[in-house]
Structures are given as C-alpha cells and as structure tokens.
PDB file of N, CA and C in Angstrom:
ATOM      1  N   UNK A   1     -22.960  59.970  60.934  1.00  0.00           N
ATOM      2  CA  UNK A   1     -21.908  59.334  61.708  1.00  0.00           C
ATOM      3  C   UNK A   1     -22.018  57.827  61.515  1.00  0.00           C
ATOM      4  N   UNK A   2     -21.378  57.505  60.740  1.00  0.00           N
ATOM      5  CA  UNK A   2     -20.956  55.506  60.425  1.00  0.00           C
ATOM      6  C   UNK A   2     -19.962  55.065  60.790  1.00  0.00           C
ATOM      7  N   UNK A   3     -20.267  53.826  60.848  1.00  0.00           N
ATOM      8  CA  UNK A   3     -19.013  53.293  61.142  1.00  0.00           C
ATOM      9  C   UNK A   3     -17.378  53.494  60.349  1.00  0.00           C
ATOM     10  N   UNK A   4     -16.586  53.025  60.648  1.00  0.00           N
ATOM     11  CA  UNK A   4     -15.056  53.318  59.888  1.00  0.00           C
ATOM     12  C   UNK A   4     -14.380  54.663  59.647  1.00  0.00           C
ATOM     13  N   UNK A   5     -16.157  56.303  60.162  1.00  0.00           N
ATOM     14  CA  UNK A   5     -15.266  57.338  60.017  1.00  0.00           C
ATOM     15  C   UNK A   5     -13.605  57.634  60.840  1.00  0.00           C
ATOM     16  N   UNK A   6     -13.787  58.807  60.929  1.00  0.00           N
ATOM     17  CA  UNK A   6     -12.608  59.237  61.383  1.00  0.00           C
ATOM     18  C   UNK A   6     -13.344  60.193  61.611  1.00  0.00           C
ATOM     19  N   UNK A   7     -13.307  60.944  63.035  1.00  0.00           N
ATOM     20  CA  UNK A   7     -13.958  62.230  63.981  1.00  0.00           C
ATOM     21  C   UNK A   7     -13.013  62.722  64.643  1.00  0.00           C
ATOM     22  N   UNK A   8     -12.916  64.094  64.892  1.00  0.00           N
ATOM     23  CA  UNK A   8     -12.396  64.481  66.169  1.00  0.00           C
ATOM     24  C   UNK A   8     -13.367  64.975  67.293  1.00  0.00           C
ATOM     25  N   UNK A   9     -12.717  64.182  68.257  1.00  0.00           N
ATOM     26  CA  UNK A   9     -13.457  63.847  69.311  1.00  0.00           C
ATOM     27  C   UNK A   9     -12.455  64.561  70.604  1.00  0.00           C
ATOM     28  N   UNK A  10     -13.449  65.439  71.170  1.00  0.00           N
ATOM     29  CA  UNK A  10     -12.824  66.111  72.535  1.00  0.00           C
ATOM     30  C   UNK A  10     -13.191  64.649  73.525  1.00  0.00           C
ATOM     31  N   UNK A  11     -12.135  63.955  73.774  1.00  0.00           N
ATOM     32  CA  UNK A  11     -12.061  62.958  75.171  1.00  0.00           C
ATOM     33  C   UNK A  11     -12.126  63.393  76.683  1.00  0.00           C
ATOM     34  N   UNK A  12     -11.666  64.914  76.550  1.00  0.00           N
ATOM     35  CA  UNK A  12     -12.194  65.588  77.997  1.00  0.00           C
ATOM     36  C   UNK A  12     -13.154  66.050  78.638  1.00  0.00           C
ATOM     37  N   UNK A  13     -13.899  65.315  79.889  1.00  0.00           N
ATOM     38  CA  UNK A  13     -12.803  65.311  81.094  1.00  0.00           C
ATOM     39  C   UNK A  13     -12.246  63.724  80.469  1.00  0.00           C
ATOM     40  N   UNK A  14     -11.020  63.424  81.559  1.00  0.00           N
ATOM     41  CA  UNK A  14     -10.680  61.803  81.431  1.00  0.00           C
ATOM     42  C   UNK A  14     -10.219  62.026  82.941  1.00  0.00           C
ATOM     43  N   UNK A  15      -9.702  60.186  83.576  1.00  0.00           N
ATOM     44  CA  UNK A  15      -9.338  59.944  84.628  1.00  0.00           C
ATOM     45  C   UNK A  15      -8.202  59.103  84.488  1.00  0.00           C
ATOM     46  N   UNK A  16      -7.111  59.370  84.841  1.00  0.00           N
ATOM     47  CA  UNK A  16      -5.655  58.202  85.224  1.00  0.00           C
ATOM     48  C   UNK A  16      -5.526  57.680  83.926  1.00  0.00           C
ATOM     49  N   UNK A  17      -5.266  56.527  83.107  1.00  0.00           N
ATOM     50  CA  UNK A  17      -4.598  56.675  82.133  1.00  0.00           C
ATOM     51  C   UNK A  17      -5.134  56.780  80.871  1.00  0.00           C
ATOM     52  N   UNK A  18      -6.813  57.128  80.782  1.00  0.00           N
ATOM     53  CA  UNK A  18      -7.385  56.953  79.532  1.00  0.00           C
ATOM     54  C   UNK A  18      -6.898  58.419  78.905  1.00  0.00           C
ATOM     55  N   UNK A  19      -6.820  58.132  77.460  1.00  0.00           N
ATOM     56  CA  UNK A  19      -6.444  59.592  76.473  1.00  0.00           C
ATOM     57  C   UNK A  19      -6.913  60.638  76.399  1.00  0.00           C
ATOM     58  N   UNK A  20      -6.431  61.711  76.752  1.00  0.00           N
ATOM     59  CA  UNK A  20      -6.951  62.646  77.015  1.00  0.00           C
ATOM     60  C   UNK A  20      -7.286  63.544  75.669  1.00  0.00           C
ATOM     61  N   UNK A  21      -7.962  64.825  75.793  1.00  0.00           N
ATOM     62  CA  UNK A  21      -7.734  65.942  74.630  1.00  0.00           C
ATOM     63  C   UNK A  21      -8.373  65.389  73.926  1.00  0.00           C
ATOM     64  N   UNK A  22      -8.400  66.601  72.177  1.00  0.00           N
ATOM     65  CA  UNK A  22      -8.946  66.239  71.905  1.00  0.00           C
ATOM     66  C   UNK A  22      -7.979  65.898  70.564  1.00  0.00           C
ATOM     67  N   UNK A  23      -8.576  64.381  69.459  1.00  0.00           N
ATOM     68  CA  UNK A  23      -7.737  64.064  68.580  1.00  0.00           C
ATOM     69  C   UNK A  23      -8.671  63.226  67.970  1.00  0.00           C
ATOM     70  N   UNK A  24      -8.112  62.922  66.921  1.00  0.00           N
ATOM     71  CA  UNK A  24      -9.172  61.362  65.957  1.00  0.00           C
ATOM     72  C   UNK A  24      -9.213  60.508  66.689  1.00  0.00           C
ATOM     73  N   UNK A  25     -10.324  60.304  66.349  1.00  0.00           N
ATOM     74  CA  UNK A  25     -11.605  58.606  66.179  1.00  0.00           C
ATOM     75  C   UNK A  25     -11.959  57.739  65.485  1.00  0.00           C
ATOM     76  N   UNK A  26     -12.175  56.602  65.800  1.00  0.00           N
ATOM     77  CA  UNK A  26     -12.343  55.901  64.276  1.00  0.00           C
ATOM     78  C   UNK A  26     -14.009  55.643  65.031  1.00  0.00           C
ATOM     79  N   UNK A  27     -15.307  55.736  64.380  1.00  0.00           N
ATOM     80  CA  UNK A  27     -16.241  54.808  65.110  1.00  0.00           C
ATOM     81  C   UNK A  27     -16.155  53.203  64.813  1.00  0.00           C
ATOM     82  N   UNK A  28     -16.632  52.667  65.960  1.00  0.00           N
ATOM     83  CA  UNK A  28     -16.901  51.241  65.239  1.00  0.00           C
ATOM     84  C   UNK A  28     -18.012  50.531  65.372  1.00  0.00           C
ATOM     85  N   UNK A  29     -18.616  51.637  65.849  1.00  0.00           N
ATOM     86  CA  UNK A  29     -20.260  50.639  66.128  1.00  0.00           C
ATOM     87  C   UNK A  29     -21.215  50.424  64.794  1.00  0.00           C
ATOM     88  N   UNK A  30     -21.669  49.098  64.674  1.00  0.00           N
ATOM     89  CA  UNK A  30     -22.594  48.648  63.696  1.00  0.00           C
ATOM     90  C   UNK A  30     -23.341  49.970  63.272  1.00  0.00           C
ATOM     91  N   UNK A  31     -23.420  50.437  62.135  1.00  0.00           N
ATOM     92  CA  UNK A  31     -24.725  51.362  61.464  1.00  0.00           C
ATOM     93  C   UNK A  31     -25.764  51.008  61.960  1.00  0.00           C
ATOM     94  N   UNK A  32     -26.230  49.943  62.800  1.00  0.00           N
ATOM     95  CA  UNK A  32     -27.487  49.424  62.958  1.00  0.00           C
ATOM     96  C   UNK A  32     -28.157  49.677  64.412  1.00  0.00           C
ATOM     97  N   UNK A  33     -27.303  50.302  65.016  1.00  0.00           N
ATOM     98  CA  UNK A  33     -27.023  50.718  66.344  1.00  0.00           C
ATOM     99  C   UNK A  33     -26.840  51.903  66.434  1.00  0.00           C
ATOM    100  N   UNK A  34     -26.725  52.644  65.147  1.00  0.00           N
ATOM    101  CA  UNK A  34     -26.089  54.307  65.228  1.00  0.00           C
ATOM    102  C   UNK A  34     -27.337  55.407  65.349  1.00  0.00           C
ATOM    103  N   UNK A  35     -28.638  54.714  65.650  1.00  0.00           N
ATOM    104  CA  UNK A  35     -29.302  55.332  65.902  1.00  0.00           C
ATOM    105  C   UNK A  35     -29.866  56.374  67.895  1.00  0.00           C
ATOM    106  N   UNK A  36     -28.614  55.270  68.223  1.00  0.00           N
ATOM    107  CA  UNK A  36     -28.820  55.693  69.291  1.00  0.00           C
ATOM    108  C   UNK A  36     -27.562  56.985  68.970  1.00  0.00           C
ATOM    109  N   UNK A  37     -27.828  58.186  70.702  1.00  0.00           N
ATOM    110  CA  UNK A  37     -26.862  58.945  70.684  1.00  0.00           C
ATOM    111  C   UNK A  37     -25.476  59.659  71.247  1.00  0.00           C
ATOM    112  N   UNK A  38     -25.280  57.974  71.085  1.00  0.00           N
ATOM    113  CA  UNK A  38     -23.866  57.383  71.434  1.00  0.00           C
ATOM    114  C   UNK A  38     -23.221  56.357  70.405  1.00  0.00           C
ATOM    115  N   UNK A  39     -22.281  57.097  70.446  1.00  0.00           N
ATOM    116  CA  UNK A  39     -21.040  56.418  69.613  1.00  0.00           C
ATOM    117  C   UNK A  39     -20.017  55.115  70.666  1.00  0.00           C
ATOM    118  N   UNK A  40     -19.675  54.307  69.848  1.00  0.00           N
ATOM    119  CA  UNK A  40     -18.633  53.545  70.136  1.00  0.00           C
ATOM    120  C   UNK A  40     -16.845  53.732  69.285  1.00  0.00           C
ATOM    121  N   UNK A  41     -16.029  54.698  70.314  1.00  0.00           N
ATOM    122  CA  UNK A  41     -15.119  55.005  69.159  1.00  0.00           C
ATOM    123  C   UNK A  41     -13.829  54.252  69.839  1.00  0.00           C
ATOM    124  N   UNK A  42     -12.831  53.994  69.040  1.00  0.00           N
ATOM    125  CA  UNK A  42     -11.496  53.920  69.311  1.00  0.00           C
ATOM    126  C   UNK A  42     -10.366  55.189  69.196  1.00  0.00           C
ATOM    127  N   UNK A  43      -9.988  55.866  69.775  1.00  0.00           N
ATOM    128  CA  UNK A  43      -8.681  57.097  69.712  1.00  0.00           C
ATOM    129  C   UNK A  43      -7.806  56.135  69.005  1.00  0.00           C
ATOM    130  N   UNK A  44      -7.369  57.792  68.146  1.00  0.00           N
ATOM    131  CA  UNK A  44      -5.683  57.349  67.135  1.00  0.00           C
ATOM    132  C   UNK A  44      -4.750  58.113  68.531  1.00  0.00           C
ATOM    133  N   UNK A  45      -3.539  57.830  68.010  1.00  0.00           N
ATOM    134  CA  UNK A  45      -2.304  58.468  68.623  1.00  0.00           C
ATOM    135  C   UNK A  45      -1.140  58.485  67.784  1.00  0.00           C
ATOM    136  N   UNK A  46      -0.193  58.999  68.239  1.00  0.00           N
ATOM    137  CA  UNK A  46       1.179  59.177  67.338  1.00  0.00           C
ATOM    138  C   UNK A  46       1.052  57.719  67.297  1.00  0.00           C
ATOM    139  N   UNK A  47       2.026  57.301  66.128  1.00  0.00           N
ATOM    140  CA  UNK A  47       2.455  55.958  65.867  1.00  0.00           C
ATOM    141  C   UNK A  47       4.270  56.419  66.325  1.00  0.00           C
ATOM    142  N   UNK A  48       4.390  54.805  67.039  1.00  0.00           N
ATOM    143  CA  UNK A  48       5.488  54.372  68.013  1.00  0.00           C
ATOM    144  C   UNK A  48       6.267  53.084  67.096  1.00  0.00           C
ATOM    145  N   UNK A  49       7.098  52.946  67.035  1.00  0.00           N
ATOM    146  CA  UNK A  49       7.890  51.609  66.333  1.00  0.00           C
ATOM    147  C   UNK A  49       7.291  50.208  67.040  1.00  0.00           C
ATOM    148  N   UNK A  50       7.177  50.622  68.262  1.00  0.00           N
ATOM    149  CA  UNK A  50       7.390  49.470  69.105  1.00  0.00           C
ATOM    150  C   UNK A  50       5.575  49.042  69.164  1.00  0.00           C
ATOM    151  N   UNK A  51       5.016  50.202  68.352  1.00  0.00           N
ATOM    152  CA  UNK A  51       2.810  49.732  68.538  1.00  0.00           C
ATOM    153  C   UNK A  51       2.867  48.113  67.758  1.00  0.00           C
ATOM    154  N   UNK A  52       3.886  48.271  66.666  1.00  0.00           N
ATOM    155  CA  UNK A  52       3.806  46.948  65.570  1.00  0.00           C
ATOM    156  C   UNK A  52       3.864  45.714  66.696  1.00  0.00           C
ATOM    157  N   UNK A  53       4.076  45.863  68.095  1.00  0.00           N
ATOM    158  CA  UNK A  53       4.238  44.564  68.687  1.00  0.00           C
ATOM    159  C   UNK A  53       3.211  44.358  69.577  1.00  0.00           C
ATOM    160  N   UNK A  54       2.358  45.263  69.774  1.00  0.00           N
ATOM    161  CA  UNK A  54       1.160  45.463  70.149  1.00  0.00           C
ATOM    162  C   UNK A  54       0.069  44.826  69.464  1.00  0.00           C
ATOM    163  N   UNK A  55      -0.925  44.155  69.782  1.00  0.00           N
ATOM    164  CA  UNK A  55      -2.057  43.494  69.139  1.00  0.00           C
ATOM    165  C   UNK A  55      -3.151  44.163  69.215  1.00  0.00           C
ATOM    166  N   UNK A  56      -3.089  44.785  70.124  1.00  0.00           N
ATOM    167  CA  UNK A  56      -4.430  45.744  70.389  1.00  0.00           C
ATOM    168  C   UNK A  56      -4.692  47.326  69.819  1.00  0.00           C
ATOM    169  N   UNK A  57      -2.707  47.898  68.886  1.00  0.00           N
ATOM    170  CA  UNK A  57      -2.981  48.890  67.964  1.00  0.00           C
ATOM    171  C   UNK A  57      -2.730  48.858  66.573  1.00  0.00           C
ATOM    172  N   UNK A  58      -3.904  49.481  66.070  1.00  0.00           N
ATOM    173  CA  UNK A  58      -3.473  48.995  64.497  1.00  0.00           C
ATOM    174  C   UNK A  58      -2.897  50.437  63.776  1.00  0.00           C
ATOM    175  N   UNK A  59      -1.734  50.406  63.292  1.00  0.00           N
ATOM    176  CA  UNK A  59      -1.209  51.403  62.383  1.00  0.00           C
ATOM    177  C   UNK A  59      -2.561  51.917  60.677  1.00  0.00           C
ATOM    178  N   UNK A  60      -2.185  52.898  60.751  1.00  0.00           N
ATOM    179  CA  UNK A  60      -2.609  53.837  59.529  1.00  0.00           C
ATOM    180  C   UNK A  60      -2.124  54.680  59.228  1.00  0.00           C
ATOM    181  N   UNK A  61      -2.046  54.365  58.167  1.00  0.00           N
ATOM    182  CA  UNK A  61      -0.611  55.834  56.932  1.00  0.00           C
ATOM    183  C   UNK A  61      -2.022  56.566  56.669  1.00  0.00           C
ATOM    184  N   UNK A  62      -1.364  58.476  56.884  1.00  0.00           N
ATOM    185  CA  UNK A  62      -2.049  59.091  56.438  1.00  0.00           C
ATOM    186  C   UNK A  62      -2.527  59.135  54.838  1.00  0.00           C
ATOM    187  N   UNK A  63      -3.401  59.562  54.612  1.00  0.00           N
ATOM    188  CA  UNK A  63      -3.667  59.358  52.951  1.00  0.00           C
ATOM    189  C   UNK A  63      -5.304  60.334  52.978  1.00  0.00           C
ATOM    190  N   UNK A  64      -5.793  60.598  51.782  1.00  0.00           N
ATOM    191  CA  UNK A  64      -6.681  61.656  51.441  1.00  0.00           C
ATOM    192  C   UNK A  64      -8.280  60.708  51.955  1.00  0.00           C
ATOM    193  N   UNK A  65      -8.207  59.770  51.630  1.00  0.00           N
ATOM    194  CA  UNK A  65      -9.491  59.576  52.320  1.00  0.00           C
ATOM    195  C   UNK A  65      -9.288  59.455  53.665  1.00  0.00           C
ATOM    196  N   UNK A  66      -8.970  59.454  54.536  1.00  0.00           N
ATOM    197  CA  UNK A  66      -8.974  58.935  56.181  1.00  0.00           C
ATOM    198  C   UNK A  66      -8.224  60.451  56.806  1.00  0.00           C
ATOM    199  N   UNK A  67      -8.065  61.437  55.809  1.00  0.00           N
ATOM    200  CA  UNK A  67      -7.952  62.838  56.032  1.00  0.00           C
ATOM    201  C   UNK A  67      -6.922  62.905  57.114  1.00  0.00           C
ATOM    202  N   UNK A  68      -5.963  61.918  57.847  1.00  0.00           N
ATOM    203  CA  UNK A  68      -5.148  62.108  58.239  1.00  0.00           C
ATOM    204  C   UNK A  68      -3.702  62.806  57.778  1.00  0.00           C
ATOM    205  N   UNK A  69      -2.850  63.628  58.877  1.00  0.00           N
ATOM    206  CA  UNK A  69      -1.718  64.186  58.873  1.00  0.00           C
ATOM    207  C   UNK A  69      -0.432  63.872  58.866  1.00  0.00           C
ATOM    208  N   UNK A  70      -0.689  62.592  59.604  1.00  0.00           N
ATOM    209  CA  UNK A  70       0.489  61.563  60.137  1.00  0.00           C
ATOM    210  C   UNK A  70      -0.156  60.221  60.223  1.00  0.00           C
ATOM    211  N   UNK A  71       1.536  59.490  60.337  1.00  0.00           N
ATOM    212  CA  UNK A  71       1.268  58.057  60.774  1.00  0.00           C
ATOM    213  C   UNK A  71       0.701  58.146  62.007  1.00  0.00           C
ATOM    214  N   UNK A  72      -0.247  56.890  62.246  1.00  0.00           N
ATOM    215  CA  UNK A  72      -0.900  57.162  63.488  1.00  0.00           C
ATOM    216  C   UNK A  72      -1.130  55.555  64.327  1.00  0.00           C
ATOM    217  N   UNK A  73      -1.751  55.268  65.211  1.00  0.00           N
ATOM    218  CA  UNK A  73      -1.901  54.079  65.559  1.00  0.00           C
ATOM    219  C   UNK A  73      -3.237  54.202  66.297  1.00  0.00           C
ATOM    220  N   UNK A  74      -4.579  53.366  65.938  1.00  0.00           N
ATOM    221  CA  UNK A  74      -5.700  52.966  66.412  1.00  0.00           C
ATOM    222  C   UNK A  74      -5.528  52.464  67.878  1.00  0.00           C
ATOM    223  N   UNK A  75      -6.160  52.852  68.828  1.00  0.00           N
ATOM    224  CA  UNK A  75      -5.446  52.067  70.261  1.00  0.00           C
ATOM    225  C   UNK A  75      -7.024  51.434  70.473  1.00  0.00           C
ATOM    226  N   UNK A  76      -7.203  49.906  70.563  1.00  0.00           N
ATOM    227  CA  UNK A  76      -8.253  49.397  70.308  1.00  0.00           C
ATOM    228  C   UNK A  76      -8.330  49.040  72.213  1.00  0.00           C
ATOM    229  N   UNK A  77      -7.776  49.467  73.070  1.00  0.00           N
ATOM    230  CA  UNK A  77      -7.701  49.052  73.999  1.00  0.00           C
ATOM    231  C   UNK A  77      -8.420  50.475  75.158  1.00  0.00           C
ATOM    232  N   UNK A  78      -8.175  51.391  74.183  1.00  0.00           N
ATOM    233  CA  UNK A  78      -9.283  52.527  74.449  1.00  0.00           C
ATOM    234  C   UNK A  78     -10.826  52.836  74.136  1.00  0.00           C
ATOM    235  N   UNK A  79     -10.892  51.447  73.825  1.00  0.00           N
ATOM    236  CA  UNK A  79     -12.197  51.871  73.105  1.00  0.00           C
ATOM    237  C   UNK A  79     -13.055  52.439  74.527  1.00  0.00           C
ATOM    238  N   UNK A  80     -14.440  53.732  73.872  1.00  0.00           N
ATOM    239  CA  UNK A  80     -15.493  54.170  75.066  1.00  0.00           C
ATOM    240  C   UNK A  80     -16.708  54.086  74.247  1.00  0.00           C
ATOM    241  N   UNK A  81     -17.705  54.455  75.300  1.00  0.00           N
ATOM    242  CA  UNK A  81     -18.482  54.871  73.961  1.00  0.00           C
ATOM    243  C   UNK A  81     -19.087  56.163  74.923  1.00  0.00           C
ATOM    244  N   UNK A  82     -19.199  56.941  73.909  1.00  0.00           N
ATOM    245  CA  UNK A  82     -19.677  58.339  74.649  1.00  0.00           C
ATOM    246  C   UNK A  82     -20.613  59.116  73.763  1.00  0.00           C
ATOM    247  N   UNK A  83     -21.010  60.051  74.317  1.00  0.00           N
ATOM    248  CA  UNK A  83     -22.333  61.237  73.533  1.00  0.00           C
ATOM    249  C   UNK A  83     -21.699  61.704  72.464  1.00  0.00           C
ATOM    250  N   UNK A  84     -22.620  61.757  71.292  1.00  0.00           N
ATOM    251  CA  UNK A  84     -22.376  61.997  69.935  1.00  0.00           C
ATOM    252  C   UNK A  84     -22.230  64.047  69.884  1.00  0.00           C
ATOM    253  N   UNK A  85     -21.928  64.443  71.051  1.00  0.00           N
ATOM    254  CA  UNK A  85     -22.144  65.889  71.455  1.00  0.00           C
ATOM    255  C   UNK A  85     -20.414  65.796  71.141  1.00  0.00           C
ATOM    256  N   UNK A  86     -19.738  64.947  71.477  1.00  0.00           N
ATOM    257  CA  UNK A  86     -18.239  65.002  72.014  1.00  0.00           C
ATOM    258  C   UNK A  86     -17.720  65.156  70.152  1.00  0.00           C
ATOM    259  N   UNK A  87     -18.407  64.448  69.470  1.00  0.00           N
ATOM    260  CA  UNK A  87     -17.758  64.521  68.048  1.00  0.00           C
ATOM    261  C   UNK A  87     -17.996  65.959  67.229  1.00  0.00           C
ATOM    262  N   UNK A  88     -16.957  66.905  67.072  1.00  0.00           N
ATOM    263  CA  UNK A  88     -16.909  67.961  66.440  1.00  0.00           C
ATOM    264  C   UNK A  88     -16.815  67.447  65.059  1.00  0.00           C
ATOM    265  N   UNK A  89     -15.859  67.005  64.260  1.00  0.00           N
ATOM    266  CA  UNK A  89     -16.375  67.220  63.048  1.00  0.00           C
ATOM    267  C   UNK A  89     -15.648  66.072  62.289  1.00  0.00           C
ATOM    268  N   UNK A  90     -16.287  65.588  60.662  1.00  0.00           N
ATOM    269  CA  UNK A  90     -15.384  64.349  60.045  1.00  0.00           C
ATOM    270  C   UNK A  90     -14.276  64.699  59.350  1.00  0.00           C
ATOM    271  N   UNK A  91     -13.192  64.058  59.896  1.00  0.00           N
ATOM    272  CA  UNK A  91     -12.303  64.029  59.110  1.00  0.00           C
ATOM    273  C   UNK A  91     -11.644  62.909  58.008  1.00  0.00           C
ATOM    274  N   UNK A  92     -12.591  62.001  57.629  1.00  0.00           N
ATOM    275  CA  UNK A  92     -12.381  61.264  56.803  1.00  0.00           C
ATOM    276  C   UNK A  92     -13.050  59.841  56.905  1.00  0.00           C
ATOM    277  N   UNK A  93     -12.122  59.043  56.375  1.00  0.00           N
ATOM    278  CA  UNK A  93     -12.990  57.582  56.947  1.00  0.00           C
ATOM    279  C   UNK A  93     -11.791  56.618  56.667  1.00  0.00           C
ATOM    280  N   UNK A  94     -11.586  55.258  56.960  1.00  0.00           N
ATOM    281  CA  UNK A  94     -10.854  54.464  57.211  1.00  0.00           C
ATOM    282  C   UNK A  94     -11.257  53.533  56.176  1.00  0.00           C
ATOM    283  N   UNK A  95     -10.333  52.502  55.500  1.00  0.00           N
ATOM    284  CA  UNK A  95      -9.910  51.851  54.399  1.00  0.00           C
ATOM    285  C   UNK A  95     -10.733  50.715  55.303  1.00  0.00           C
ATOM    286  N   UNK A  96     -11.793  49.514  54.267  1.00  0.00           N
ATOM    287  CA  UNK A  96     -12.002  48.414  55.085  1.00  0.00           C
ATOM    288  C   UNK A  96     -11.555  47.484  55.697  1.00  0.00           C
ATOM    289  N   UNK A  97      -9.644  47.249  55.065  1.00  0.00           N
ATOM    290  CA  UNK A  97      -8.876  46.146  55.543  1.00  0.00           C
ATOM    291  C   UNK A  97      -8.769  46.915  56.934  1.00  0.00           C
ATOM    292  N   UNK A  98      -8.106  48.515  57.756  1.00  0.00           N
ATOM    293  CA  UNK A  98      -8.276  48.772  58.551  1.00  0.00           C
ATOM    294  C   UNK A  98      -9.203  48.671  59.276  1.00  0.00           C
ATOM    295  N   UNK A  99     -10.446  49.163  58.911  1.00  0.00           N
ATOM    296  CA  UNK A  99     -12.150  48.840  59.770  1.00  0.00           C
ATOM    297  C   UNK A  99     -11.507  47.545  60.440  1.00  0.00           C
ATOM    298  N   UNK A 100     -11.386  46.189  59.689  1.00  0.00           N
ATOM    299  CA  UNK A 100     -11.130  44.594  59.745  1.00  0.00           C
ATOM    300  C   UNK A 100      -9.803  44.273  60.983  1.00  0.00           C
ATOM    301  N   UNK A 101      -9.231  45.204  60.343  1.00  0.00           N
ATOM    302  CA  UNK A 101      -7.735  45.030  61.187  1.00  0.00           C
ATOM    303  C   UNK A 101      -8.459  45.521  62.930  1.00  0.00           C
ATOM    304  N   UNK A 102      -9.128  46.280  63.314  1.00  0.00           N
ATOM    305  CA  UNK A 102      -9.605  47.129  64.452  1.00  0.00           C
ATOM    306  C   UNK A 102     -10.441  46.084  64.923  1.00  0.00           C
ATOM    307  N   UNK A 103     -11.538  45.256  64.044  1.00  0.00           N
ATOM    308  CA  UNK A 103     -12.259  44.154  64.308  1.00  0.00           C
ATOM    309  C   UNK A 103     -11.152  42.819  64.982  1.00  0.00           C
ATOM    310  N   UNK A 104     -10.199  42.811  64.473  1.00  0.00           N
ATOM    311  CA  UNK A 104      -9.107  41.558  65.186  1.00  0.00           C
ATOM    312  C   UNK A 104      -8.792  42.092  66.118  1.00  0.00           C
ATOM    313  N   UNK A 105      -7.991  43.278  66.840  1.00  0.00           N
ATOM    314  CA  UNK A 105      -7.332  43.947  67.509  1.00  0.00           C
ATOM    315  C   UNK A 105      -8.587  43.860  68.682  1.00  0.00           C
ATOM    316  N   UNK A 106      -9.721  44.362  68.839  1.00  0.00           N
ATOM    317  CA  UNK A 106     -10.757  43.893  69.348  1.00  0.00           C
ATOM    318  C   UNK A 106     -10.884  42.683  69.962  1.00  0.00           C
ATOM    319  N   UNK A 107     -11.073  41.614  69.222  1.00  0.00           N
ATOM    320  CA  UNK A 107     -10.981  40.516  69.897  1.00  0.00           C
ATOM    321  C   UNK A 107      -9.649  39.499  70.805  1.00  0.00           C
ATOM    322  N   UNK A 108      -8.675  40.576  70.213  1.00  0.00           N
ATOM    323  CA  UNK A 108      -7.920  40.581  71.314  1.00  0.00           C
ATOM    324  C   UNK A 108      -7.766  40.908  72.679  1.00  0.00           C
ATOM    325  N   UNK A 109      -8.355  42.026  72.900  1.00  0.00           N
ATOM    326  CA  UNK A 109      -8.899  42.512  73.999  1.00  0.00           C
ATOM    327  C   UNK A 109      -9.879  41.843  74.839  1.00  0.00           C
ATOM    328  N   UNK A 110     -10.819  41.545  74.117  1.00  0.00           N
ATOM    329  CA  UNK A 110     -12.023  40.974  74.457  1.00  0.00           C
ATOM    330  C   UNK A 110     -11.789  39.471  74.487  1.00  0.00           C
ATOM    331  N   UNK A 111     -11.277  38.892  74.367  1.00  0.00           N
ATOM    332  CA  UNK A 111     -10.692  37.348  74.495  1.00  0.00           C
ATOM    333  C   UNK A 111     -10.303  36.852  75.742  1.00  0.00           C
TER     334      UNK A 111
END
C-alpha cells in the first residue's frame, strides 16, 4: 500500500455528511509513514461539471493504469485516515501530475 494508489475502501460506518459506502481511494500518505496501520486516503466520486470550480477536487479520466471506470473527482476535503483493514483491494494507481494536483488541492484546505 503506497502512496498515489487507488483502493477500494469500505468508508462504513460514517456520520452526517462524510462519504459513505464503499468506492476508490487515492492514498496520500508519505511511503515513509506507511509503516504504520493506517492509511491517509482521499475518496473519488462521480465527477460533476461544476467540481472544475472547486479547489479542493481534482478530476481524473479513467485510463488503464489508475484502473478506473469513469470520470471521477478526488474530494481532497474528505481526506481520513483510517485502518488499513478498511482497504479491500488495488485498483490501480494515479498519474504523478494527479498525486501533485491532490498535493495543491490539500493546501487549500489546510491554508
């Protein structure tokens, strides 16, 4: 489990508006940190026209490495970090300008 994969991750239980179910992940925690057994992930979701005005989600076109189905959108404003029990299985991994793009979107939040 490294950084930039793509997991599906059961998010349930949840409370009031965090994402529920279960769907892709991107991790983003340093490799250097992945020794603990907890992850730091961000949830994808459908992609919306209106995410492009959003700073805090970053779009991704499905494509064979990042093993996605659909357009999707990173919601960097969800980030958790939870037990590496919750990640069933990889479904790919994420392009580095994305990894980068999730790193800005981040400090948006965090700003």
């Amino acid at each position: 489990m490294k950084q930039g994969e793509v997991w599906q991750v059961n998010l349930d239980p949840t409370l009031g508006s965090e994402m529920k179910k279960s769907r892709p992940c991107v991790i983003l925690n340093n490799d250097m940190v992945g020794k603990l057994a907890l992850k730091i992930i961000a949830p994808l979701t459908d992609f919306k026209e209106h995410y492009k005005l959003v700073p805090w989600m970053v779009t991704i076109e499905p494509n064979v490495q990042n093993g996605l189905s659909k357009k999707s959108s990173i919601d960097l404003f969800q980030v958790r970090s939870l037990s590496q029990k919750r990640l069933a299985h990889k479904v790919g991994s994420v392009e580095d300008d994305i990894l980068e793009a999730c790193k800005v979107a981040l400090g948006v939040v965090f700003d």
